[in-house]
C-alpha atoms as a PDB file:
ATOM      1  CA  UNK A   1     -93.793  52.610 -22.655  1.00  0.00           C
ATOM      2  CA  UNK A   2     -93.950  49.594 -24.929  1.00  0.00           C
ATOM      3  CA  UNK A   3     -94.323  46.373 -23.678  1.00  0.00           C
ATOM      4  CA  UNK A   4     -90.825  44.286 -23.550  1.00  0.00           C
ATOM      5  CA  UNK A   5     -92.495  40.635 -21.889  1.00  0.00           C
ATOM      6  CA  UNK A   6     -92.183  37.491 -24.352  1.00  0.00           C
ATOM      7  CA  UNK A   7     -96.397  38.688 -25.226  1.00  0.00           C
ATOM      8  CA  UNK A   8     -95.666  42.147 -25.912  1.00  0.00           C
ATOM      9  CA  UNK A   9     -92.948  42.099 -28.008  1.00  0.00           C
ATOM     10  CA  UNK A  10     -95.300  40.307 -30.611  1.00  0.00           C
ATOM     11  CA  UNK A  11     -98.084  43.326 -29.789  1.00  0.00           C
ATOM     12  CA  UNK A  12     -95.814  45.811 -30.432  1.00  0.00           C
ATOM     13  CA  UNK A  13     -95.059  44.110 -33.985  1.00  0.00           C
ATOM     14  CA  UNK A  14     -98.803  43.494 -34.355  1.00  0.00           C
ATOM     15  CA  UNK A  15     -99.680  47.174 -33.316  1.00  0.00           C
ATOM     16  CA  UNK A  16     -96.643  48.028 -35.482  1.00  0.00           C
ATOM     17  CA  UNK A  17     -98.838  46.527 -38.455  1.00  0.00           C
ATOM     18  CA  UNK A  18    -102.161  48.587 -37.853  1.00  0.00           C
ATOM     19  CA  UNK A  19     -99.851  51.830 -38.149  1.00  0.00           C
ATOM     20  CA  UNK A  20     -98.982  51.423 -41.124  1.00  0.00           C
ATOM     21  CA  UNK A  21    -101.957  49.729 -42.330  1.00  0.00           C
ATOM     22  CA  UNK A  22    -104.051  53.288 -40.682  1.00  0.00           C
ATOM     23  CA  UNK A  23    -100.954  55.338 -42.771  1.00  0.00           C
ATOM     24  CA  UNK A  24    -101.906  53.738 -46.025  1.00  0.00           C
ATOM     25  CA  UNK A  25    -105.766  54.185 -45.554  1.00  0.00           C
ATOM     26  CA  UNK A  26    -104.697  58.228 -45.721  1.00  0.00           C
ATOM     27  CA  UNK A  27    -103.442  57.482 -49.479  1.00  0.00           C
ATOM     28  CA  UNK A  28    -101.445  60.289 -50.987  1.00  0.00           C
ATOM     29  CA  UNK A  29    -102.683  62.200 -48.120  1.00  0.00           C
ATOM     30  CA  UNK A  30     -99.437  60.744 -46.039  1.00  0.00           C
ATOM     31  CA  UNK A  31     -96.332  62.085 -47.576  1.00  0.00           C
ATOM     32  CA  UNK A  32     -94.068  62.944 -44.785  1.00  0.00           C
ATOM     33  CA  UNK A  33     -90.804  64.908 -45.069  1.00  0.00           C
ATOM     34  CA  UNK A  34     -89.243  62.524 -42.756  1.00  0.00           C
ATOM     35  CA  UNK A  35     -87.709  59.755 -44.781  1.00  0.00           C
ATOM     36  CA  UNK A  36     -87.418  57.250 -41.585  1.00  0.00           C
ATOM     37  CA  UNK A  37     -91.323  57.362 -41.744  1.00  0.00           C
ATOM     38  CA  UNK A  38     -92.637  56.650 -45.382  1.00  0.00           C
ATOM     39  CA  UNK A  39     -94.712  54.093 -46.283  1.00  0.00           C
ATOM     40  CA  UNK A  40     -91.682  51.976 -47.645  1.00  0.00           C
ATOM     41  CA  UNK A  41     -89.408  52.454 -44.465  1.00  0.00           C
ATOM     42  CA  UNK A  42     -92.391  51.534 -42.491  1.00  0.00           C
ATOM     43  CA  UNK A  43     -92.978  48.235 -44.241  1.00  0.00           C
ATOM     44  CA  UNK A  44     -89.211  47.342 -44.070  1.00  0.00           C
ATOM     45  CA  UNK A  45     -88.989  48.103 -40.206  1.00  0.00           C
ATOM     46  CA  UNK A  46     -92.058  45.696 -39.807  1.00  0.00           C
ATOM     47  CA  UNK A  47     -90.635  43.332 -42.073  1.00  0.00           C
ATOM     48  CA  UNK A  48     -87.434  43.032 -40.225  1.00  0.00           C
ATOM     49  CA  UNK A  49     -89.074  42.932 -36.952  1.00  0.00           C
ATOM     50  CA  UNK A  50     -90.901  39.911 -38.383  1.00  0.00           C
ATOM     51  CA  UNK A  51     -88.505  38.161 -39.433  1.00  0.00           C
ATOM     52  CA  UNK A  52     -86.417  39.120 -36.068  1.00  0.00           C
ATOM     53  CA  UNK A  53     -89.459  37.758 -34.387  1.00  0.00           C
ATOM     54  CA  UNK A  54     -89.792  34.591 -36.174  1.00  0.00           C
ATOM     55  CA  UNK A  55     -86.206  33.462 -35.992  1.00  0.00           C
ATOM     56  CA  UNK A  56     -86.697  33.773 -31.939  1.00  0.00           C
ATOM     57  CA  UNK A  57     -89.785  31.474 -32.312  1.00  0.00           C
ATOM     58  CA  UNK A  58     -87.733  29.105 -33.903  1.00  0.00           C
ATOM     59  CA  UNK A  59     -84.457  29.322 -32.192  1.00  0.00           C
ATOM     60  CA  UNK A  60     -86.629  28.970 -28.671  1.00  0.00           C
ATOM     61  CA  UNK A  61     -88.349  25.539 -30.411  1.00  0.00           C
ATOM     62  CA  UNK A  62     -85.147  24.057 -30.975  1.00  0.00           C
ATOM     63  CA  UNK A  63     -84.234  25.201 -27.133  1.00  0.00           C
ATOM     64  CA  UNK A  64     -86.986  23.783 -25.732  1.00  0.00           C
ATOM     65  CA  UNK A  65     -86.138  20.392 -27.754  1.00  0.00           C
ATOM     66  CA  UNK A  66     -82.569  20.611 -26.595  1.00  0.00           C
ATOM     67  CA  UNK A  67     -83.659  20.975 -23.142  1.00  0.00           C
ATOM     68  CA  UNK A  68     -85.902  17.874 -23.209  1.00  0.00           C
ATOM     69  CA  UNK A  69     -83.487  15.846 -24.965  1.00  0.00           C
ATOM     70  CA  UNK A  70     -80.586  16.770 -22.456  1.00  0.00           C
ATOM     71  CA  UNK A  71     -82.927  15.882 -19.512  1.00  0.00           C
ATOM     72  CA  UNK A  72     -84.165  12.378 -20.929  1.00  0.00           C
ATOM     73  CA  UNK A  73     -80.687  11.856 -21.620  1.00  0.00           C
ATOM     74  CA  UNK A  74     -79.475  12.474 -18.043  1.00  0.00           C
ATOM     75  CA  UNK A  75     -82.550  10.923 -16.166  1.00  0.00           C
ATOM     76  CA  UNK A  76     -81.377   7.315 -15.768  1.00  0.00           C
ATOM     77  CA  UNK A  77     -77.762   8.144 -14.956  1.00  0.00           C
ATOM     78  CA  UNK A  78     -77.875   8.142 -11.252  1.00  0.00           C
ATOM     79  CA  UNK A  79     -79.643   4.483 -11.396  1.00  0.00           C
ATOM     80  CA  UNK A  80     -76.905   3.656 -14.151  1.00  0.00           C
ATOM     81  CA  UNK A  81     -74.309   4.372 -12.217  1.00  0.00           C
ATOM     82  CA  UNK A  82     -75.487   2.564  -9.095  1.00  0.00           C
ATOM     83  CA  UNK A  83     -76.277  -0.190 -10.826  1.00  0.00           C
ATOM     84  CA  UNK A  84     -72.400  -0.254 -12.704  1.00  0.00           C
ATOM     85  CA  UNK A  85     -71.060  -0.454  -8.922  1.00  0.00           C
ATOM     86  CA  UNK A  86     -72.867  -2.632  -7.376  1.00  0.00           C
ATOM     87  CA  UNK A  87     -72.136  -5.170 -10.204  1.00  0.00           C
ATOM     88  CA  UNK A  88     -68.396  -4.549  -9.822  1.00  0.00           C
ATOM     89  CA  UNK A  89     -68.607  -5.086  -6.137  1.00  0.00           C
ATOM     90  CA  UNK A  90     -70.194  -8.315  -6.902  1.00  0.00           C
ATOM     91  CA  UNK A  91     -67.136  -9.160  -8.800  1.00  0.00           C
ATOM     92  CA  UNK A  92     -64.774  -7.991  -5.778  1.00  0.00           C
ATOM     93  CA  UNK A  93     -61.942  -6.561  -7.463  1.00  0.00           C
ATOM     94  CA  UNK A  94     -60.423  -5.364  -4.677  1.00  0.00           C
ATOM     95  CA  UNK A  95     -61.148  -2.682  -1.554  1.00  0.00           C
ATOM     96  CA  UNK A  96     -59.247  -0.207  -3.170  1.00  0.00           C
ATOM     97  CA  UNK A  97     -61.069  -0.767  -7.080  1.00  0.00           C
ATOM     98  CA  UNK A  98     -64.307  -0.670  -4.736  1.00  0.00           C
ATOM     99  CA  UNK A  99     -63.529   1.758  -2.626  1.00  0.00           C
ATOM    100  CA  UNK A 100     -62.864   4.431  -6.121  1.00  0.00           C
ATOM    101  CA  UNK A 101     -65.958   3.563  -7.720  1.00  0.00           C
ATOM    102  CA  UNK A 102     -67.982   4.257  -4.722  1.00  0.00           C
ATOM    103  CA  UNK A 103     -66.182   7.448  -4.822  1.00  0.00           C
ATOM    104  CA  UNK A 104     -67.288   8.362  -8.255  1.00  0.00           C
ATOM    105  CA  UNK A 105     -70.673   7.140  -7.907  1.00  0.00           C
ATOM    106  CA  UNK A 106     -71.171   9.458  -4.914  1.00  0.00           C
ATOM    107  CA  UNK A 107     -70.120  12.565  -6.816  1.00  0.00           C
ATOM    108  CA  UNK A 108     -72.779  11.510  -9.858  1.00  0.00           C
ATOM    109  CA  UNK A 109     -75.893  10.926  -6.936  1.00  0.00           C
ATOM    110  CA  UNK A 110     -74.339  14.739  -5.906  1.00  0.00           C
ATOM    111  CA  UNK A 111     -73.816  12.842  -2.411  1.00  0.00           C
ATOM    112  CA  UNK A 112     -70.624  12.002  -0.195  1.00  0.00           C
ATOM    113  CA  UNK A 113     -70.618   9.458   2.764  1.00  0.00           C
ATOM    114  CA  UNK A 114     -70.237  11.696   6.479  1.00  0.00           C
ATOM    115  CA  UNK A 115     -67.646   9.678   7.915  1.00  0.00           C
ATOM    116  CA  UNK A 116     -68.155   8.697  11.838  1.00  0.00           C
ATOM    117  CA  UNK A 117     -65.425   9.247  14.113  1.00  0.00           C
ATOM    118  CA  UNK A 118     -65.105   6.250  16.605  1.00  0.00           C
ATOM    119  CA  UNK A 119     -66.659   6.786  20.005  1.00  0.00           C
ATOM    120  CA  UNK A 120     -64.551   4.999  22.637  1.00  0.00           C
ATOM    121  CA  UNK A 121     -65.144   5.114  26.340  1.00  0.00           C
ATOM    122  CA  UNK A 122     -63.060   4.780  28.759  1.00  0.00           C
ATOM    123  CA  UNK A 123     -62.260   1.167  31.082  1.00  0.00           C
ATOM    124  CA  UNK A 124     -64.302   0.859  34.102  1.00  0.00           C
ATOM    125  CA  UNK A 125     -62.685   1.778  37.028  1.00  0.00           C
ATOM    126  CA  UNK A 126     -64.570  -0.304  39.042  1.00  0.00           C
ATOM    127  CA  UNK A 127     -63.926  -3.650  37.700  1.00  0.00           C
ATOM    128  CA  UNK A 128     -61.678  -5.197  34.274  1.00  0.00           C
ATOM    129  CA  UNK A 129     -64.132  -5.085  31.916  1.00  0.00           C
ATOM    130  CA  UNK A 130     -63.973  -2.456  28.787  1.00  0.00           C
ATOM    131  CA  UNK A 131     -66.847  -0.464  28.424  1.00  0.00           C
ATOM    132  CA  UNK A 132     -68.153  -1.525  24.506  1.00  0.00           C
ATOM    133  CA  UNK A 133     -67.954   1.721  22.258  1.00  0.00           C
ATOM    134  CA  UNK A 134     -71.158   3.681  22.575  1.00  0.00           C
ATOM    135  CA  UNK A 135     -73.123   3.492  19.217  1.00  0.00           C
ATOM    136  CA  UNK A 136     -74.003   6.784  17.408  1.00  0.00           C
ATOM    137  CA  UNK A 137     -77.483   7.984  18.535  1.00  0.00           C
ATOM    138  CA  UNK A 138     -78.510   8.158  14.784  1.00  0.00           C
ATOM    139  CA  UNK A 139     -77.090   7.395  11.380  1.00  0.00           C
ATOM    140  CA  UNK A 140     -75.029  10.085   9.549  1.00  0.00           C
ATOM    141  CA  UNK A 141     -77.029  11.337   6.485  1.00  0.00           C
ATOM    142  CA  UNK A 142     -75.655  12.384   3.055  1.00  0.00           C
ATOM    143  CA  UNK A 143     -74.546  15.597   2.638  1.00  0.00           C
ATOM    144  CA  UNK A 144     -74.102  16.932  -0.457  1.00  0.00           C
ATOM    145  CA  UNK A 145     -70.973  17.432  -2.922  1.00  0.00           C
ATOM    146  CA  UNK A 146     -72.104  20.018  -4.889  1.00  0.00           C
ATOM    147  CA  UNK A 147     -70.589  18.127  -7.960  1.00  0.00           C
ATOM    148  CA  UNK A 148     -74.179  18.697  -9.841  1.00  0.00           C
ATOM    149  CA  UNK A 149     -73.585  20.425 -13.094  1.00  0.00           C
ATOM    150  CA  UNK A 150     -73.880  18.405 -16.067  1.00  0.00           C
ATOM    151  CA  UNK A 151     -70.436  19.054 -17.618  1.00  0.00           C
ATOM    152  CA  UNK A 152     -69.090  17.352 -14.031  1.00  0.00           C
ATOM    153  CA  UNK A 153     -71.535  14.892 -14.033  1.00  0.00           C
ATOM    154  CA  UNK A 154     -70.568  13.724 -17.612  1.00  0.00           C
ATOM    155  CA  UNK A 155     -66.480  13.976 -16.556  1.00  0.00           C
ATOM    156  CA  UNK A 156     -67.806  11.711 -13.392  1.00  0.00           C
ATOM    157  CA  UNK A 157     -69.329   8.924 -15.199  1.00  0.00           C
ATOM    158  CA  UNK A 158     -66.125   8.954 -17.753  1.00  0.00           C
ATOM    159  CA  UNK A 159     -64.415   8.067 -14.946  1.00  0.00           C
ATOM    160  CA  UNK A 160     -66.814   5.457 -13.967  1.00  0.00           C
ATOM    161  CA  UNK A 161     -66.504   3.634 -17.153  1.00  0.00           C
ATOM    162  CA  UNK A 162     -62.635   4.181 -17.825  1.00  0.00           C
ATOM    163  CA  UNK A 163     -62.333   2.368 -14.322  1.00  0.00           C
ATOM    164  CA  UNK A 164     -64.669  -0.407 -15.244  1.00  0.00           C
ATOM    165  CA  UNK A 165     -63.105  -0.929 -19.047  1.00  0.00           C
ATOM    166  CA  UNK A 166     -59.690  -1.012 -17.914  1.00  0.00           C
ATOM    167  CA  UNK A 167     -60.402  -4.048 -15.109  1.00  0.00           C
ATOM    168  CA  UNK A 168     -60.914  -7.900 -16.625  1.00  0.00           C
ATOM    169  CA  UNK A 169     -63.030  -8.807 -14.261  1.00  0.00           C
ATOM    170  CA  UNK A 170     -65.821  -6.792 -15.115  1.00  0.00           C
ATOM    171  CA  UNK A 171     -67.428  -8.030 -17.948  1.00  0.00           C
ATOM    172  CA  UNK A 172     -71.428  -8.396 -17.127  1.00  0.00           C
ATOM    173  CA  UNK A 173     -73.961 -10.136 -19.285  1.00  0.00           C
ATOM    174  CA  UNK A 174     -76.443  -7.056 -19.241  1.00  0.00           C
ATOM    175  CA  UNK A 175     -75.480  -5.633 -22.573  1.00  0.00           C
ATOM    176  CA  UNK A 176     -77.014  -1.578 -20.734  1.00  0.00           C
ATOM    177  CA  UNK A 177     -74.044  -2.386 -18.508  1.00  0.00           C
ATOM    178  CA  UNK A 178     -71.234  -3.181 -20.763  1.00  0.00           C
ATOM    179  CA  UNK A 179     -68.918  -1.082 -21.977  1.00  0.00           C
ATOM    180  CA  UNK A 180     -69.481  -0.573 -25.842  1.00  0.00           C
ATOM    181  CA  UNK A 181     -73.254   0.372 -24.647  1.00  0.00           C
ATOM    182  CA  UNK A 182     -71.437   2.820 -21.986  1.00  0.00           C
ATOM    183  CA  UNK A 183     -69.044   4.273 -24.523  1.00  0.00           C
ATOM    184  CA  UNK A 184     -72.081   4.442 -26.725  1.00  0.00           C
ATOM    185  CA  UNK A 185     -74.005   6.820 -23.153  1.00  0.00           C
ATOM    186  CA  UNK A 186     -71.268   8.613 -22.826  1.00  0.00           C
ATOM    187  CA  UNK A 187     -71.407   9.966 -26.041  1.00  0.00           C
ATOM    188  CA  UNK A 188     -75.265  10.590 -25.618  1.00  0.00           C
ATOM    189  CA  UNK A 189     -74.463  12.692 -22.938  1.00  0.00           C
ATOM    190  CA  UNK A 190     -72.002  14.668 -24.294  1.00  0.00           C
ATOM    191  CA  UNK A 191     -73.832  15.252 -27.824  1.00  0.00           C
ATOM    192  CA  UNK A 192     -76.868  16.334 -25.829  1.00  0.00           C
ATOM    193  CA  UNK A 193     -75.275  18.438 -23.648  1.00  0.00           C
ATOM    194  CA  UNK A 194     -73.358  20.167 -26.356  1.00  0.00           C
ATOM    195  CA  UNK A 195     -76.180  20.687 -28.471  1.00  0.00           C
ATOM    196  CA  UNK A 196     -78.068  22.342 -25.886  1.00  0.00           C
ATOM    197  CA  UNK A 197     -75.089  25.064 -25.471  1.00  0.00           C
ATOM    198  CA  UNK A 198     -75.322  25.288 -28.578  1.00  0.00           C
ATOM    199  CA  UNK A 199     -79.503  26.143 -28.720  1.00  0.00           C
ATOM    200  CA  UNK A 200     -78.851  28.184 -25.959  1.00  0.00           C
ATOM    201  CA  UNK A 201     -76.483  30.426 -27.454  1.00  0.00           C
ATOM    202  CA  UNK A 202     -78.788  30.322 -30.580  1.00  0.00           C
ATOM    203  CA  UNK A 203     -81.903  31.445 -28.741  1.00  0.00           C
ATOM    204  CA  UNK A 204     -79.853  34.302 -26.893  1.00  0.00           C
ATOM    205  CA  UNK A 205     -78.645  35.733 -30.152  1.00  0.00           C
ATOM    206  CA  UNK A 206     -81.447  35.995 -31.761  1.00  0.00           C
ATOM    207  CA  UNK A 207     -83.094  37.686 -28.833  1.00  0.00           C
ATOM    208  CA  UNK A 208     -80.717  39.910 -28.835  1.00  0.00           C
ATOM    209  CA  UNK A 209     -80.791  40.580 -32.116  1.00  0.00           C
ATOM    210  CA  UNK A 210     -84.805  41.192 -31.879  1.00  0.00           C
ATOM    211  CA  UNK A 211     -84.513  43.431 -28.899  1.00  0.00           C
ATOM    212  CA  UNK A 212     -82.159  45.999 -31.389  1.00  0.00           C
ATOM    213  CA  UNK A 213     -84.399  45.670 -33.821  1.00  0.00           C
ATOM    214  CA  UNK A 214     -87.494  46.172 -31.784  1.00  0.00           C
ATOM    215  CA  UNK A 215     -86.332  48.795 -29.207  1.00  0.00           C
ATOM    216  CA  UNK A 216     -82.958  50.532 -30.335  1.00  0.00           C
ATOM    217  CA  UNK A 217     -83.250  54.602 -30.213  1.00  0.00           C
ATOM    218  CA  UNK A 218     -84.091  56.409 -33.320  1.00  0.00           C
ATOM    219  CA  UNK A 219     -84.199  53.044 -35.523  1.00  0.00           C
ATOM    220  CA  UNK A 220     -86.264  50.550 -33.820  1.00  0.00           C
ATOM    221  CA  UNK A 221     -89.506  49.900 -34.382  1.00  0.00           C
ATOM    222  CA  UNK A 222     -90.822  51.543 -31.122  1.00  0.00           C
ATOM    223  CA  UNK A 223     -89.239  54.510 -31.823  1.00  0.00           C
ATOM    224  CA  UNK A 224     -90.101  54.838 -35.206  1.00  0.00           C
ATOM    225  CA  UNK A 225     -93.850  54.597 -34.528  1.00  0.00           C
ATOM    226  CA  UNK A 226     -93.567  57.159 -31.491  1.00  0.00           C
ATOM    227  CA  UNK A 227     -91.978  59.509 -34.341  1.00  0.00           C
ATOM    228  CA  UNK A 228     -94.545  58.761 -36.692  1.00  0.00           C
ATOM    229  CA  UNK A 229     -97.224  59.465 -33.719  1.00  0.00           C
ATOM    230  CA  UNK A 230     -95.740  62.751 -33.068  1.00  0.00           C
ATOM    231  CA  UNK A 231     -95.633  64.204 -37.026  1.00  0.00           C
END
């Protein structure tokens, strides 16, 4: 059975080659009555299993790129954003303006706050005094929001900087945190992210594309050398 891993779909081209280059070294000896095995329908199977071949080598270069430009793109978001809210807190805008951009900022670290219920005990019944609240025997950790995919995290920190454009108050003298250079992220993020769909889609095609042309009954190139094995 011929090899279908990433290696042995170029050795079945490459073995592909040394059949026909073994069928030639017969000379006039090889005339078969079986059209889908000649010399020229040989050399046009291998020809468009190399070129099948080479446009998934290239497709899966501009992948790879894709996929390194979409994470170095993404990277520094998480510190972004923390750094966007703490710098509108220190402009106090409000509980409620403070209060949403924690909010959003939690769903971009992929993190919500655990909120603790009040413990309250109940008034001595041996003397006046209250009993204080007992404290919590540890602090709640994060759990997560599950709010991790890159299409939400780019809708999150649109929200993010639609809240922080639209209030007068925020209007820092780091130029990474103002909001032309935000508008200017944004768009980063979104023209990464969209080119990667569209390598991805790209890459898959034209694997497709090679697997049909490399291992489709009767007409691909594995089955045309097991025919030509067997005349």
């Amino acid at each position: 059975m011929p090899s279908t891993s990433e290696v042995g779909h170029a050795k079945n081209v490459a073995n592909f080659e040394d059949l026909i280059s073994v069928c030639t070294g017969y000379g006039v000896a090889y005339n078969p009555s079986n059209t889908s095995i000649t010399l020229s329908a040989l050399n046009a199977v291998f020809t468009n299993s190399s070129t099948l071949m080479t446009n998934v080598n290239n497709s899966s270069q501009l992948y790879n790129t894709a996929v390194g430009v979409r994470r170095t793109e993404f990277e520094p978001l998480k510190q972004l954003a923390t750094q966007l809210v703490n710098a509108y807190i220190a402009v106090n805008p409000g509980k409620a303006k403070i209060a949403n951009a924690k909010t959003i900022n939690a769903k971009i670290q992929g993190t919500k706050l655990k909120k603790v219920k009040e413990i309250i005990t109940a008034p001595s019944t041996s003397n006046d005094k209250i009993a204080l609240p007992t404290p919590p025997a540890e602090t709640p950790k994060d759990i997560s929001a599950s709010q991790q995919s890159y299409d939400q995290l780019i809708e999150h920190f649109s929200k993010l900087v639609i809240l922080l454009a639209a209030d007068p108050l925020f209007l820092p003298n780091e130029t990474a945190l103002q909001t032309v250079s935000l508008n200017a992220k944004l768009l980063a993020l979104k023209t990464s992210n969209t080119n990667f769909g569209n390598a991805y889609t790209q890459v898959t095609n034209t694997r497709i594309a090679r697997n049909h042309g490399l291992y489709d009954t009767t007409t691909g190139l594995c089955d045309v050398a097991q025919t030509e094995k067997v005349m």
